[in-house]
N, C-alpha and C. Protein backbone atom coordinates (compact mmCIF):
# COMPACT_ATOMS: atom_id res chain seq x y z
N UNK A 1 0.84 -1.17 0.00
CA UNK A 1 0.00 0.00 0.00
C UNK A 1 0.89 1.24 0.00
N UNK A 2 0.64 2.39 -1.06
CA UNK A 2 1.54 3.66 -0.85
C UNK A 2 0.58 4.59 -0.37
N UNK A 3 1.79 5.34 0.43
CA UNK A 3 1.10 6.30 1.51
C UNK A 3 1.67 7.46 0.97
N UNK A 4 1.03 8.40 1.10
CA UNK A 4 1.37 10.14 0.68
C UNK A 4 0.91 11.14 1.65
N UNK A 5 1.61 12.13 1.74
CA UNK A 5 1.26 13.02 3.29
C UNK A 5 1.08 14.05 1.89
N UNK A 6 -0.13 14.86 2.10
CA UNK A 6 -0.56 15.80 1.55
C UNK A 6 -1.31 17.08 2.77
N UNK A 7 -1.57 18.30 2.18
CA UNK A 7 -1.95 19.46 3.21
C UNK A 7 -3.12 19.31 3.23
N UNK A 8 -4.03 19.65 4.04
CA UNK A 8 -5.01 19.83 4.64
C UNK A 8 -5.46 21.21 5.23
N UNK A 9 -5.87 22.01 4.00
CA UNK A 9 -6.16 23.52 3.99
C UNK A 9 -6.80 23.92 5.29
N UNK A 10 -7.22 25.03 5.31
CA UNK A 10 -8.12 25.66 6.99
C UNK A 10 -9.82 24.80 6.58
N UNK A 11 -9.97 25.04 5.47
CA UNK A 11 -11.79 24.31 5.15
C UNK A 11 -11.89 23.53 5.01
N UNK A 12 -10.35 22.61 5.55
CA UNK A 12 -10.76 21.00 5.21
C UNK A 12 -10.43 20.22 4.04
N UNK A 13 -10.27 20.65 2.76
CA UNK A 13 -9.61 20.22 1.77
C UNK A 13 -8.43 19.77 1.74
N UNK A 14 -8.14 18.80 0.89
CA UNK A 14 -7.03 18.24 0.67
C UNK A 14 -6.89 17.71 -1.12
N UNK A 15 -5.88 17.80 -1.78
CA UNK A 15 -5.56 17.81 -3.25
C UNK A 15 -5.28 16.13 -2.98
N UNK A 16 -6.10 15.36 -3.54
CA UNK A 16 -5.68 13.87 -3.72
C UNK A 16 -4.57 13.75 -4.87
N UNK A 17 -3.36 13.22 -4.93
CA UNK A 17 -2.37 13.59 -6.05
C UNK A 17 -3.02 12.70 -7.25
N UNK A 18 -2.37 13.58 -8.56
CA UNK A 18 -2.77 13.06 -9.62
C UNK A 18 -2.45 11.71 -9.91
N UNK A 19 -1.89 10.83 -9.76
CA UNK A 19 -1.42 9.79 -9.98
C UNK A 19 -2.50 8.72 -9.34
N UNK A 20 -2.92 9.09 -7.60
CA UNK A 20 -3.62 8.62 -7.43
C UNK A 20 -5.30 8.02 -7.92
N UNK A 21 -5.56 9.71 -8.49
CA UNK A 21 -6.33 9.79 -8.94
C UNK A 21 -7.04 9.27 -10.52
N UNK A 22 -5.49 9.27 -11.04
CA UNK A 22 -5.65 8.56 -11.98
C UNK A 22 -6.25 6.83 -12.12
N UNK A 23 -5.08 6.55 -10.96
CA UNK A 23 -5.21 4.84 -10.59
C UNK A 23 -6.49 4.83 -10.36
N UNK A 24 -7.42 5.09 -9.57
CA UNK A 24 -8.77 4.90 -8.86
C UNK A 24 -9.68 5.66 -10.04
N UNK A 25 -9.28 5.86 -11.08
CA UNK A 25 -10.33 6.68 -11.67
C UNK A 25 -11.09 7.58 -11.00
N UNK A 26 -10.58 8.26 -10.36
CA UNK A 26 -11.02 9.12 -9.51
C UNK A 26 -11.81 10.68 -10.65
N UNK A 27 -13.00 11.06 -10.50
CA UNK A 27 -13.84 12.30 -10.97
C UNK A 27 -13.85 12.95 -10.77
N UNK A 28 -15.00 13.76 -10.50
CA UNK A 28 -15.64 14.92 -9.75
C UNK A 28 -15.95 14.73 -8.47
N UNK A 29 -15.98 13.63 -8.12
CA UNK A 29 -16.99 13.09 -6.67
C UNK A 29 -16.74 11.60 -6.18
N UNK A 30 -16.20 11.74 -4.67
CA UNK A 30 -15.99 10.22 -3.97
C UNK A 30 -16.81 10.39 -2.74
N UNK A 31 -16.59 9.15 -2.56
CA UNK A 31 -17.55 8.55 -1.52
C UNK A 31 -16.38 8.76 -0.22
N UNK A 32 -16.51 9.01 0.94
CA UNK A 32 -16.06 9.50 1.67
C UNK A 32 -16.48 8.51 3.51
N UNK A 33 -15.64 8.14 3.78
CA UNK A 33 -16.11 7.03 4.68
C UNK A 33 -15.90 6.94 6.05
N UNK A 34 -15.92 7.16 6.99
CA UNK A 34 -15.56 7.08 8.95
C UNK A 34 -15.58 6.15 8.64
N UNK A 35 -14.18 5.28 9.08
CA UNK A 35 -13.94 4.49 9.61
C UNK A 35 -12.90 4.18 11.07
N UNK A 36 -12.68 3.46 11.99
CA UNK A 36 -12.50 3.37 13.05
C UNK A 36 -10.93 3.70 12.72
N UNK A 37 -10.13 3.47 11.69
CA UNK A 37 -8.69 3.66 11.07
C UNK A 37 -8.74 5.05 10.35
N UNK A 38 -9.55 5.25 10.62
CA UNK A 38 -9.80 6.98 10.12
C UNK A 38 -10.28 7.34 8.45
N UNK A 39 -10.44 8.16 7.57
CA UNK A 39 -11.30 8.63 6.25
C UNK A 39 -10.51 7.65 5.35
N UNK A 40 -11.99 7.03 4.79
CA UNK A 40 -11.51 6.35 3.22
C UNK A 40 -12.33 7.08 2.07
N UNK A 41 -11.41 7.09 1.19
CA UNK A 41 -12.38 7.86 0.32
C UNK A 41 -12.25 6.67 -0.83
N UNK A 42 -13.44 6.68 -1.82
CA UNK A 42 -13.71 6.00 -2.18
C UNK A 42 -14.03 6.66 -3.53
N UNK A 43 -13.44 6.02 -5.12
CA UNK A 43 -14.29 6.73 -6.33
C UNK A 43 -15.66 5.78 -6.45
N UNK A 44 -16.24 7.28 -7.12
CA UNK A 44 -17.85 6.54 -7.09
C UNK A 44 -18.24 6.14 -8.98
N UNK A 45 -18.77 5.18 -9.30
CA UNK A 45 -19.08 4.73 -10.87
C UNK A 45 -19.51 5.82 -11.20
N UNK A 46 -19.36 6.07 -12.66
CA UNK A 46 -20.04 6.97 -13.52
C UNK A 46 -20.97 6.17 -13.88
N UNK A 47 -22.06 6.71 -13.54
CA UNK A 47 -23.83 6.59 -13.81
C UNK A 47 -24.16 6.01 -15.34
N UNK A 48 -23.02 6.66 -16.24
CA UNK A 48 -23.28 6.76 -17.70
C UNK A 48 -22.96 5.55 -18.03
N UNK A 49 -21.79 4.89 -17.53
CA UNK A 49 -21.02 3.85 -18.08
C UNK A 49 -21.98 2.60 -17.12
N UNK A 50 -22.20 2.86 -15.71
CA UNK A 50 -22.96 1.68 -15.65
C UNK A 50 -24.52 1.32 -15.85
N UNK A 51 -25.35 -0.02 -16.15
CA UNK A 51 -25.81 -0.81 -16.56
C UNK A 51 -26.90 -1.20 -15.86
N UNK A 52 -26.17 -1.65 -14.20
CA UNK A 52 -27.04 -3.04 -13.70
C UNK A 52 -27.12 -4.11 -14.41
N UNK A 53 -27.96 -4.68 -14.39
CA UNK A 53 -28.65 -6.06 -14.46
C UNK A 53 -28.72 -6.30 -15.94
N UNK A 54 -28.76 -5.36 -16.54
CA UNK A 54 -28.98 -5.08 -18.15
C UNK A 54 -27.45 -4.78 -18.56
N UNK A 55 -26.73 -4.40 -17.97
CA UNK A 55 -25.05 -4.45 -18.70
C UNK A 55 -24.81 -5.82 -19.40
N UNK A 56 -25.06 -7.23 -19.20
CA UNK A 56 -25.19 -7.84 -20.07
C UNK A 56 -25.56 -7.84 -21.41
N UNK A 57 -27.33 -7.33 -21.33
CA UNK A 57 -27.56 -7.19 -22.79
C UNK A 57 -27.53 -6.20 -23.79
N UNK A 58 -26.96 -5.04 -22.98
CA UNK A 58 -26.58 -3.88 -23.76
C UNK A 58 -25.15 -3.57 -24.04
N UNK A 59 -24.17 -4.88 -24.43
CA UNK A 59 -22.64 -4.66 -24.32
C UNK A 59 -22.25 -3.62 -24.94
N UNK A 60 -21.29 -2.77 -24.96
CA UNK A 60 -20.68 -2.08 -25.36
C UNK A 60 -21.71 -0.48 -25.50
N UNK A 61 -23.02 -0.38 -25.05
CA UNK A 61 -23.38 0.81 -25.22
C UNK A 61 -23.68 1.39 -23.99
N UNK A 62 -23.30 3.00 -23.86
CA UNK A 62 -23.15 3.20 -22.83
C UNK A 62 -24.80 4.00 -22.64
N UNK A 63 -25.24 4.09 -21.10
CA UNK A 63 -26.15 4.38 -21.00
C UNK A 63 -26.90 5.73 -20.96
N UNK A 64 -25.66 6.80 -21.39
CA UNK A 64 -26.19 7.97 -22.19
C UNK A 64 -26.23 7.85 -23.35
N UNK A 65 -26.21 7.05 -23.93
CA UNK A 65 -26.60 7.08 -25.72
C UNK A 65 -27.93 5.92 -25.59
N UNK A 66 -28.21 5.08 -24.85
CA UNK A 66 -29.41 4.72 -24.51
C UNK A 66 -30.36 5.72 -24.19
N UNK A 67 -30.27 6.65 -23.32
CA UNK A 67 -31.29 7.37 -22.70
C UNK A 67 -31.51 8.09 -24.26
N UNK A 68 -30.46 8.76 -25.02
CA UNK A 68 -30.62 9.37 -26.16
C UNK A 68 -31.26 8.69 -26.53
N UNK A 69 -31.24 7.48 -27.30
CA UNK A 69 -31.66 6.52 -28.28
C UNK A 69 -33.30 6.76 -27.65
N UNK A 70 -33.24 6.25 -26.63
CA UNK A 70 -35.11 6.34 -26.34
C UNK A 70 -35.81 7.68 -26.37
N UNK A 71 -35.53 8.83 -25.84
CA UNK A 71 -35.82 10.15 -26.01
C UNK A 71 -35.92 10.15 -27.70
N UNK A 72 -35.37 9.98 -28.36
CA UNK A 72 -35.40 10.40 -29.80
C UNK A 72 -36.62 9.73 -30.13
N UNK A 73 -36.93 8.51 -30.22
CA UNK A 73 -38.02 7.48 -30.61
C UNK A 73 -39.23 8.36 -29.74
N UNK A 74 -39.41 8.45 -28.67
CA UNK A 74 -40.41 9.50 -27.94
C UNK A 74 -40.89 10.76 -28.58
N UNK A 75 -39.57 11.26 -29.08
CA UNK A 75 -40.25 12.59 -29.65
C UNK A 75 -40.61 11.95 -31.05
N UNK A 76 -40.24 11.36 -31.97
CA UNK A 76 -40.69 10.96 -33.07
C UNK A 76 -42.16 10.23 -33.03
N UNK A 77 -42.52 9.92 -32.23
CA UNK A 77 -44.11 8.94 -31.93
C UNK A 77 -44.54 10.08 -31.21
N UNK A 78 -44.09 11.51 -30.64
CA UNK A 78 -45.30 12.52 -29.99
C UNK A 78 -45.15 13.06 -31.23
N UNK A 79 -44.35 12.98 -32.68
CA UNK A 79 -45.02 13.99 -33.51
C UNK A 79 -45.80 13.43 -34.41
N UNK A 80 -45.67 11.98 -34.48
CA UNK A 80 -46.62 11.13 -35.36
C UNK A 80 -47.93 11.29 -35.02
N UNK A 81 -47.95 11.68 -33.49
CA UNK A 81 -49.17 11.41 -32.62
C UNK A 81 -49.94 13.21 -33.09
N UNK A 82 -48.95 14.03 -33.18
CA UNK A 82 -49.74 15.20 -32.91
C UNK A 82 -49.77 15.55 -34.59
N UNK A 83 -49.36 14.80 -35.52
CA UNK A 83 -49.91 14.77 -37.03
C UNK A 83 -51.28 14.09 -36.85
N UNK A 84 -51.54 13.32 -36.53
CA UNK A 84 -52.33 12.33 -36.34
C UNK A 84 -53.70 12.78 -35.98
N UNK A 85 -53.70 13.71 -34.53
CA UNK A 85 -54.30 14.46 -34.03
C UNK A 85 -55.09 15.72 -35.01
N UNK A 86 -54.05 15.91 -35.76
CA UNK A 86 -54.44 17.60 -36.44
C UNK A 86 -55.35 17.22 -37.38
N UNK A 87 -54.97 16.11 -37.88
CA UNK A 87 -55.63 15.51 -39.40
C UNK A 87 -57.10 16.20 -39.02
């Protein structure tokens, strides 16, 4: 395990080093933990890239081009619908 002593500003902040951050895929936002050995921080999944239960049958697409993909089909069937309507 490598250890790094970094500062700890007056508000509490601290710069996680880049390297680390790299390794852990570290973002915008971690999970942050009390534990009895003191703060774990933790990177949290990007929402986009995961799946659930359905990452099986959707390999390789990520789930902002899903949400796209369905939004598009939605608006295309509310304008079929509101041709439809006018007739």
């Amino acid at each position: 395990m490598k250890e790094t002593v970094v500062t700890v500003t007056k508000k509490g902040q601290a710069t996680i080093p880049k390297g680390l951050r790299e390794k852990h895929k570290i973002r915008k936002k971690v999970l942050v933990i009390d534990s009895d050995e003191g703060v774990l921080i933790k990177p949290l999944p990007d929402p986009f890239a995961e799946k659930g239960s359905l990452k099986e049958l959707f390999k390789g697409e990520t789930s902002k081009k899903l949400i796209k993909e369905a939004r598009s089909e939605e608006k295309e069937k509310e304008k079929r619908l509101l041709r439809d309507v006018s007739k």
